[in-house]
PDB file of N, CA and C in Angstrom:
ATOM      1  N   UNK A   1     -27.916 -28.186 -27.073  1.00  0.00           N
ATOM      2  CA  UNK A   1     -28.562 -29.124 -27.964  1.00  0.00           C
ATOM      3  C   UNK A   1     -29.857 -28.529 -28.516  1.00  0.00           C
ATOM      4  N   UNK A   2     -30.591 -27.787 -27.743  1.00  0.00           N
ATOM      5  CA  UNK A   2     -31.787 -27.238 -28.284  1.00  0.00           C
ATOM      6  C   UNK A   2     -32.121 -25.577 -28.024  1.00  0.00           C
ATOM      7  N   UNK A   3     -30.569 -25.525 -28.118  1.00  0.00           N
ATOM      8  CA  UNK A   3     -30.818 -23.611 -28.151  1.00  0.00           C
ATOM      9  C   UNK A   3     -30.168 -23.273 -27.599  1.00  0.00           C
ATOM     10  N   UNK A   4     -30.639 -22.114 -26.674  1.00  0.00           N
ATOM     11  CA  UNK A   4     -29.859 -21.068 -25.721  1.00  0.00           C
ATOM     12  C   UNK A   4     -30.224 -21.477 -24.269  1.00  0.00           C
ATOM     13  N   UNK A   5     -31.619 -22.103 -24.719  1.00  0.00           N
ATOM     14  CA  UNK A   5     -32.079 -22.323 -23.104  1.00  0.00           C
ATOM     15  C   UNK A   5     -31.612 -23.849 -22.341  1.00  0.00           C
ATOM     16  N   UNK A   6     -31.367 -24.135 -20.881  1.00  0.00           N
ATOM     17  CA  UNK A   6     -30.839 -25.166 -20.875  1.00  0.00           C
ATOM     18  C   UNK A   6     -31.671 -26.523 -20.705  1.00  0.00           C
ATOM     19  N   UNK A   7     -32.323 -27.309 -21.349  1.00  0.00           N
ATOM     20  CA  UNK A   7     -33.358 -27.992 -21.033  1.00  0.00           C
ATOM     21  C   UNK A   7     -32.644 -29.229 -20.631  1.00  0.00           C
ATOM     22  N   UNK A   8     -33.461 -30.579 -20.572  1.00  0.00           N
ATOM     23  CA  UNK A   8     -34.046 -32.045 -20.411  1.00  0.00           C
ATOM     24  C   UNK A   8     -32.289 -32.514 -21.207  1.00  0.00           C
ATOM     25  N   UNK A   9     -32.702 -32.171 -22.270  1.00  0.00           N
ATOM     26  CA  UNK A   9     -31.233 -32.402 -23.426  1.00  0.00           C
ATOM     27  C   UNK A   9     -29.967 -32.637 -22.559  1.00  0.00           C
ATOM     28  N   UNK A  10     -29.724 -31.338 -22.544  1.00  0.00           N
ATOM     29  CA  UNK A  10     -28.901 -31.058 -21.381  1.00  0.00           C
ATOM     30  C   UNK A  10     -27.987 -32.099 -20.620  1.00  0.00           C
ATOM     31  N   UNK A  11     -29.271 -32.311 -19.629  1.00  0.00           N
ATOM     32  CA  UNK A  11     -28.937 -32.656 -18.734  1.00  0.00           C
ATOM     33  C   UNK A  11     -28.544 -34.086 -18.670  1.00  0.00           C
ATOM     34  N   UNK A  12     -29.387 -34.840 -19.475  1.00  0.00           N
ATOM     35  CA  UNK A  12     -28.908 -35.860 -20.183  1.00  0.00           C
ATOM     36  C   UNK A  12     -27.707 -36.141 -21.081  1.00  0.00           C
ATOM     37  N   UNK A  13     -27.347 -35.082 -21.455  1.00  0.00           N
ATOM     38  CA  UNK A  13     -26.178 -34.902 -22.343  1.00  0.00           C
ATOM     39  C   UNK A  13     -24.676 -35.105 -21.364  1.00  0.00           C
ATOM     40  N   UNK A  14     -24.746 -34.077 -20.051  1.00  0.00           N
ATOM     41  CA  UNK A  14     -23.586 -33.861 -19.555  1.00  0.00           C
ATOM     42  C   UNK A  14     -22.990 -35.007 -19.080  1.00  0.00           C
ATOM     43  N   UNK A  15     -23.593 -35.970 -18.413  1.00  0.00           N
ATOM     44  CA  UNK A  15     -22.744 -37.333 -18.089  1.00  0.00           C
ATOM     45  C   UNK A  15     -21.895 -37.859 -18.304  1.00  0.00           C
ATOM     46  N   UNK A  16     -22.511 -38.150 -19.897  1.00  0.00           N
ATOM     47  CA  UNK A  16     -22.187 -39.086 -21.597  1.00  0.00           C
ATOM     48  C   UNK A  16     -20.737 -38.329 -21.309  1.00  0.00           C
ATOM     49  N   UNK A  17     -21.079 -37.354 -21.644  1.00  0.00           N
ATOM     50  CA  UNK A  17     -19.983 -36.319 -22.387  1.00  0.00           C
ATOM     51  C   UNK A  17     -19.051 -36.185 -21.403  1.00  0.00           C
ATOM     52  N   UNK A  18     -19.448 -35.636 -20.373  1.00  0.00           N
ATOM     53  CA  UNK A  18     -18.380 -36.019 -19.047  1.00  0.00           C
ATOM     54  C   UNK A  18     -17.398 -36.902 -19.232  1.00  0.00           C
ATOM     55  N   UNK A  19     -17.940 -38.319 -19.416  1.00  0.00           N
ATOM     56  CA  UNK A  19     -17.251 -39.790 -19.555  1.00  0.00           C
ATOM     57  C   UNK A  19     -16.428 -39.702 -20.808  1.00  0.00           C
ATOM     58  N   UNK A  20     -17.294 -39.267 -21.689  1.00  0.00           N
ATOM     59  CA  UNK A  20     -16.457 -39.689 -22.731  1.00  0.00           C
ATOM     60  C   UNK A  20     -15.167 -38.749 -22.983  1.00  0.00           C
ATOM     61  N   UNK A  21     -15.187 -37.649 -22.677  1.00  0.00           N
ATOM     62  CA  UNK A  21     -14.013 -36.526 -22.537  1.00  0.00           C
ATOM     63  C   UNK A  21     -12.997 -37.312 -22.101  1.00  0.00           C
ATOM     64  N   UNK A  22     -13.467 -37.892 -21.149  1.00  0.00           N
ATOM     65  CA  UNK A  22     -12.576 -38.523 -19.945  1.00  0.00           C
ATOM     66  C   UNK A  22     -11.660 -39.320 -20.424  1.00  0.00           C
ATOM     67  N   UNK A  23     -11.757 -40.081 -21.525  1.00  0.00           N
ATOM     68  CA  UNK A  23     -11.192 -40.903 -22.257  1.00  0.00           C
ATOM     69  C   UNK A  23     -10.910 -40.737 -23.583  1.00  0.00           C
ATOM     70  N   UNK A  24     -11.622 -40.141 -24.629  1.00  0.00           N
ATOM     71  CA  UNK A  24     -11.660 -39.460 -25.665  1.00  0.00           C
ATOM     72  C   UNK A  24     -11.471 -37.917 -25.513  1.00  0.00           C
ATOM     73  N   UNK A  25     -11.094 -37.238 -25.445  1.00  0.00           N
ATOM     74  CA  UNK A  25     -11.205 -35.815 -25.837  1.00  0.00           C
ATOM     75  C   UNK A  25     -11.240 -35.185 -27.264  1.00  0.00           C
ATOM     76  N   UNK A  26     -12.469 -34.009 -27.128  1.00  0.00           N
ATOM     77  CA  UNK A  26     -12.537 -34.162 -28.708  1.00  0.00           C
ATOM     78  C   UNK A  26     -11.665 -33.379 -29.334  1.00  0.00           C
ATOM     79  N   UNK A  27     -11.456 -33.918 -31.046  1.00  0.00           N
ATOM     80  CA  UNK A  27     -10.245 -33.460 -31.591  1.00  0.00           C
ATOM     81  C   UNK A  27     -10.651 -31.856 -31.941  1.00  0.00           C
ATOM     82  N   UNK A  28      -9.386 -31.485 -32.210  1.00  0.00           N
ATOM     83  CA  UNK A  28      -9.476 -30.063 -33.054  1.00  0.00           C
ATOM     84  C   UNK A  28     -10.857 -29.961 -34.435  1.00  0.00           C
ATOM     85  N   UNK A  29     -11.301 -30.938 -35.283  1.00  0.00           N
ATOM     86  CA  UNK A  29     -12.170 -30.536 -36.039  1.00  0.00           C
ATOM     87  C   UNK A  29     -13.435 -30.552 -35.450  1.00  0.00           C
ATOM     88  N   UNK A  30     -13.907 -30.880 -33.955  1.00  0.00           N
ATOM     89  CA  UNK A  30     -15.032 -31.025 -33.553  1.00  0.00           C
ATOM     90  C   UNK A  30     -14.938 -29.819 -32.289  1.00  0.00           C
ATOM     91  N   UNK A  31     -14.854 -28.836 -32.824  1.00  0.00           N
ATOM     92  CA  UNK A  31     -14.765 -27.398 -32.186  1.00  0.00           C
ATOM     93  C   UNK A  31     -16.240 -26.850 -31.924  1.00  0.00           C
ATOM     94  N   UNK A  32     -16.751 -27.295 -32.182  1.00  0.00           N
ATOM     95  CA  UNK A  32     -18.344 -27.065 -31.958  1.00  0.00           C
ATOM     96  C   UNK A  32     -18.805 -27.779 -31.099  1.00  0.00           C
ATOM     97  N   UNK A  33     -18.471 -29.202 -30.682  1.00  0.00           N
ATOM     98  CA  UNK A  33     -18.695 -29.928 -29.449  1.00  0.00           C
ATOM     99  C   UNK A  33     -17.784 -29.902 -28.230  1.00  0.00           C
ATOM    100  N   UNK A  34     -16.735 -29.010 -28.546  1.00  0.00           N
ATOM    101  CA  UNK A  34     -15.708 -29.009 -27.502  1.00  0.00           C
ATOM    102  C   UNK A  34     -16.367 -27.577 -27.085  1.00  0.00           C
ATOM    103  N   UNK A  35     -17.146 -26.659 -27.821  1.00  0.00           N
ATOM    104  CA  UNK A  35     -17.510 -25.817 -27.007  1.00  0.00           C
ATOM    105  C   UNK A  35     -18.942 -25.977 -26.193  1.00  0.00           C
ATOM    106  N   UNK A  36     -19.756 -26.840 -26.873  1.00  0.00           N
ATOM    107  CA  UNK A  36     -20.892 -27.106 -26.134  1.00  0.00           C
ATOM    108  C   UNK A  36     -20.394 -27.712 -24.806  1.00  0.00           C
ATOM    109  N   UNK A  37     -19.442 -28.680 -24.874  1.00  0.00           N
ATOM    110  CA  UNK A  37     -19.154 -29.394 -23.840  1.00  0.00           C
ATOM    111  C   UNK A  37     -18.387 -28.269 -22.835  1.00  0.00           C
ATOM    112  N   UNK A  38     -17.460 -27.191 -22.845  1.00  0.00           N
ATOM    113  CA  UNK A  38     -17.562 -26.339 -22.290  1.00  0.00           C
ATOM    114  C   UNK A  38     -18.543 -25.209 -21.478  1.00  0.00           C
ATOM    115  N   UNK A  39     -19.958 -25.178 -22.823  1.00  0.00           N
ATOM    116  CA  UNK A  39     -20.807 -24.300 -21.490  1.00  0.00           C
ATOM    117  C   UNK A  39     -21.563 -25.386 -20.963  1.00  0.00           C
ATOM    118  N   UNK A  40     -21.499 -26.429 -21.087  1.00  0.00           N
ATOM    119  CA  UNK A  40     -22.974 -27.528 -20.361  1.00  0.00           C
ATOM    120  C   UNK A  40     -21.986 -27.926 -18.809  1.00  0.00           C
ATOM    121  N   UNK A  41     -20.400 -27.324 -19.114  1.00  0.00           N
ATOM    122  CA  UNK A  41     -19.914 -28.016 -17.885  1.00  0.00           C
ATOM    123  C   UNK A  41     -19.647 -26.451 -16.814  1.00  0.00           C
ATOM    124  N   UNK A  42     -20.466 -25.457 -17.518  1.00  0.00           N
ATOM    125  CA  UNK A  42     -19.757 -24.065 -16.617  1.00  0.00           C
ATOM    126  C   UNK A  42     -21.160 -23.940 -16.348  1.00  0.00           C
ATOM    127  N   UNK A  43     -22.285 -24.481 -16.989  1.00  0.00           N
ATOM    128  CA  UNK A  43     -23.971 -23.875 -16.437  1.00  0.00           C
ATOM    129  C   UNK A  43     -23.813 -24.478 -14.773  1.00  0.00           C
ATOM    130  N   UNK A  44     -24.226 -23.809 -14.012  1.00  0.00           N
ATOM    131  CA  UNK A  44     -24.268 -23.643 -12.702  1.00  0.00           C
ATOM    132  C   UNK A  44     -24.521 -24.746 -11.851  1.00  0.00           C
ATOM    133  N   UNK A  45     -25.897 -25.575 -12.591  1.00  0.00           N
ATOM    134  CA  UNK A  45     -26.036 -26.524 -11.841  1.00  0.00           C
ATOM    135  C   UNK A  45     -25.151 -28.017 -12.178  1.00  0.00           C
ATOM    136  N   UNK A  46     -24.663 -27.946 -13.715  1.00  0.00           N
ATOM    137  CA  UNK A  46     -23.522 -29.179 -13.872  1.00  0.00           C
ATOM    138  C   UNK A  46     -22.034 -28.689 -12.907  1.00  0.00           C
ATOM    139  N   UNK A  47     -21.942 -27.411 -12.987  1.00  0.00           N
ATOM    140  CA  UNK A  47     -20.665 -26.655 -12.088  1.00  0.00           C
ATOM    141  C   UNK A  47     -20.660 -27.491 -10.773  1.00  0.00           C
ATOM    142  N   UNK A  48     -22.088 -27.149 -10.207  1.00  0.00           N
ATOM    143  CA  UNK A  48     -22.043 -27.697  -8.872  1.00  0.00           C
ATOM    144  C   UNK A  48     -22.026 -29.145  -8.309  1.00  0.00           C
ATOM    145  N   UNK A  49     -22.725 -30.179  -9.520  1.00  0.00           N
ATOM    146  CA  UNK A  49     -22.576 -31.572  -9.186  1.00  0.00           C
ATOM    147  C   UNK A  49     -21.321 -31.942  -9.182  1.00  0.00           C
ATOM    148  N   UNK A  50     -20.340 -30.943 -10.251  1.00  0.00           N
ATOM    149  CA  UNK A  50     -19.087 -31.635 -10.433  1.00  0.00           C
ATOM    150  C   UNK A  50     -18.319 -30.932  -9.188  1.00  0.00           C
ATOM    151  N   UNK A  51     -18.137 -29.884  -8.384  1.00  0.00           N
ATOM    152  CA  UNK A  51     -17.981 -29.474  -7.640  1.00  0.00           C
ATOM    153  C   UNK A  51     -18.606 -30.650  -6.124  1.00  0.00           C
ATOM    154  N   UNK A  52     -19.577 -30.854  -6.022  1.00  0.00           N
ATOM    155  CA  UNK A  52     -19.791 -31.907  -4.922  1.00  0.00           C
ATOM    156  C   UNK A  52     -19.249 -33.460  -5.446  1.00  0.00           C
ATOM    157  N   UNK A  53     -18.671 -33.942  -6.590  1.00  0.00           N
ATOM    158  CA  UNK A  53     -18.373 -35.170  -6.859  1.00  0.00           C
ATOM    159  C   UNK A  53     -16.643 -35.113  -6.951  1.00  0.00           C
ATOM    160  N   UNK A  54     -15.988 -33.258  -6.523  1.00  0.00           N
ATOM    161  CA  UNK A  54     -14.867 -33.330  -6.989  1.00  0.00           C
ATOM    162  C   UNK A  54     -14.130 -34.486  -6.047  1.00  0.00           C
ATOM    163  N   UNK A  55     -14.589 -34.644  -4.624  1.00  0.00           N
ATOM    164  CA  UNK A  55     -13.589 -35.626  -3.635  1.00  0.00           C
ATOM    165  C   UNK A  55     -13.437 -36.933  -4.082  1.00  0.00           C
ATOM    166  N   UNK A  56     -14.565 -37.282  -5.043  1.00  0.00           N
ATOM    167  CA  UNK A  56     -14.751 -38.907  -5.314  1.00  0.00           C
ATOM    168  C   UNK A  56     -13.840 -38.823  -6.852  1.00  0.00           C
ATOM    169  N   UNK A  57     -13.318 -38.494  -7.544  1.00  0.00           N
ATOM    170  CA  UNK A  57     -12.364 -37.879  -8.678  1.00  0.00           C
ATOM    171  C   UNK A  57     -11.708 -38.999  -8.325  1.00  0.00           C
ATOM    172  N   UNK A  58     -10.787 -39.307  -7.602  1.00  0.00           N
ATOM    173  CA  UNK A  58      -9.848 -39.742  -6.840  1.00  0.00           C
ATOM    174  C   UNK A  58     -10.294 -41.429  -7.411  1.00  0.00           C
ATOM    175  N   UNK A  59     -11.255 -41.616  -7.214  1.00  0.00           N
ATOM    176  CA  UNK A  59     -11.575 -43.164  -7.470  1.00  0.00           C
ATOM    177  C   UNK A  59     -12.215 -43.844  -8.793  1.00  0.00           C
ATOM    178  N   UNK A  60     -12.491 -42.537  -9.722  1.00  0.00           N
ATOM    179  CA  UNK A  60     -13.091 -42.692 -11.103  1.00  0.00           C
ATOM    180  C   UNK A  60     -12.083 -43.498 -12.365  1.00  0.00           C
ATOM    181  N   UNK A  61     -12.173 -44.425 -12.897  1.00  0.00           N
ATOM    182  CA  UNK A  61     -11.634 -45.337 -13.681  1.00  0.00           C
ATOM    183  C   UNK A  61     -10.664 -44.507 -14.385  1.00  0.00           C
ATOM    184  N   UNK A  62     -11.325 -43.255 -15.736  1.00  0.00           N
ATOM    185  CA  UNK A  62     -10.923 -43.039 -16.107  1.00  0.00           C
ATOM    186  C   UNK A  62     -10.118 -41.474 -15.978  1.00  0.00           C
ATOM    187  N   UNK A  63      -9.854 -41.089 -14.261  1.00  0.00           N
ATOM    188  CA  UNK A  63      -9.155 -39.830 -13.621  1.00  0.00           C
ATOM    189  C   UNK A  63      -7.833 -39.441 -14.623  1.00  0.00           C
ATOM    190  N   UNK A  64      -7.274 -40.657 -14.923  1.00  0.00           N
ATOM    191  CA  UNK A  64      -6.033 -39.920 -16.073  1.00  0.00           C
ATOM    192  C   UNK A  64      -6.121 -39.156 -17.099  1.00  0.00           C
ATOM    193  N   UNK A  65      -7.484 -39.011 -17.336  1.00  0.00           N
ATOM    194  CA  UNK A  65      -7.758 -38.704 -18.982  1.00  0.00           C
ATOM    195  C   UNK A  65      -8.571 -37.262 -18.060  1.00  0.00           C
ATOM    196  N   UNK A  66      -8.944 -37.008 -17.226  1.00  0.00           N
ATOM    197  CA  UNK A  66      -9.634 -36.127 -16.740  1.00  0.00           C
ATOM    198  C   UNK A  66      -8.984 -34.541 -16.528  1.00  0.00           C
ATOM    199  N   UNK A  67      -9.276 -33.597 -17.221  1.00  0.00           N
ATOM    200  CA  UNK A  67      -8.756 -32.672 -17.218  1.00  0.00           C
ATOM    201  C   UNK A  67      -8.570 -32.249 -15.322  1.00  0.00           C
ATOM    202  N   UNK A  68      -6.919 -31.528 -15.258  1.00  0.00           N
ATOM    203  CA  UNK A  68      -6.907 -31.110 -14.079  1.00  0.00           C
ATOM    204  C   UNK A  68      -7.655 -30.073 -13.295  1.00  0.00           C
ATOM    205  N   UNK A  69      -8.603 -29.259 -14.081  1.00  0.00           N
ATOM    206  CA  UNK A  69      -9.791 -28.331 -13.850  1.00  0.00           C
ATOM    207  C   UNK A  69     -10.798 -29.120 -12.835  1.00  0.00           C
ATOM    208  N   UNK A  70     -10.909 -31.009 -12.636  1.00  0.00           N
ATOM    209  CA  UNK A  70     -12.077 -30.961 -12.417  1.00  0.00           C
ATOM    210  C   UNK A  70     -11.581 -31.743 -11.173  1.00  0.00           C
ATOM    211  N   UNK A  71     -10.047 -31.828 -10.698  1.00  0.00           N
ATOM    212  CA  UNK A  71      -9.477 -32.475  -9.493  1.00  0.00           C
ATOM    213  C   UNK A  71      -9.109 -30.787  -8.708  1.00  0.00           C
ATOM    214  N   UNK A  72      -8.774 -29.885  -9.005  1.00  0.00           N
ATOM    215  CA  UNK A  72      -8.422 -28.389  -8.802  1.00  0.00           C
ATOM    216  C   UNK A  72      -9.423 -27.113  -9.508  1.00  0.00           C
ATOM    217  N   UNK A  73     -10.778 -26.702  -8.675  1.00  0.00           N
ATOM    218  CA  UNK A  73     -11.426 -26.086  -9.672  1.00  0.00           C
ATOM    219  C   UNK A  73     -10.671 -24.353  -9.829  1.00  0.00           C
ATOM    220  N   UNK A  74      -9.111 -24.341  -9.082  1.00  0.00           N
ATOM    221  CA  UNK A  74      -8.543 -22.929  -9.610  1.00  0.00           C
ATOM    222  C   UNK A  74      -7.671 -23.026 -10.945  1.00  0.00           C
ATOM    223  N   UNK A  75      -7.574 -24.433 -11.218  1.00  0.00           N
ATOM    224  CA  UNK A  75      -6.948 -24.408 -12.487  1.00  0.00           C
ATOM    225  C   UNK A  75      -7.997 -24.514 -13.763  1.00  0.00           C
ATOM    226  N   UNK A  76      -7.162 -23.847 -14.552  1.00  0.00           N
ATOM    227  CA  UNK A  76      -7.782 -23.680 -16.441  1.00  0.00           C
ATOM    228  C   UNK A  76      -7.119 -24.177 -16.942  1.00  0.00           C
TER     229      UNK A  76
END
């Protein structure tokens, strides 16, 4: 959102976007937010929350819509 570096933005951003993937995924013309939303979910420290929240997956409303990457972190 505000560059290269990962700030405040960020971090605020990944949640939203988390959720809304979850249920929406974005289309083919919004290739520019499907890649932001790709590195904000590989930067290390969103890696790891989603990595400690992977057991609770299981009970999240919208798990159907949830890519299988984030119930299995060896799948792509």
């Amino acid at each position: 959102m505000t560059g290269a570096a990962f700030s405040m933005a960020d971090c605020a951003a990944a949640p939203a976007l988390f959720y809304a993937v979850a249920y929406v995924p974005p289309s083919p013309q919004h290739g520019h937010l499907a890649a932001y939303i790709e590195r904000l979910m590989a930067h290390p420290s969103v890696a790891l929350t989603i990595d400690q929240a992977r057991p609770y997956f299981k009970f999240f409303p919208g798990r159907s819509g949830l890519s299988r990457r984030y119930f299995d972190p060896d799948t792509v």
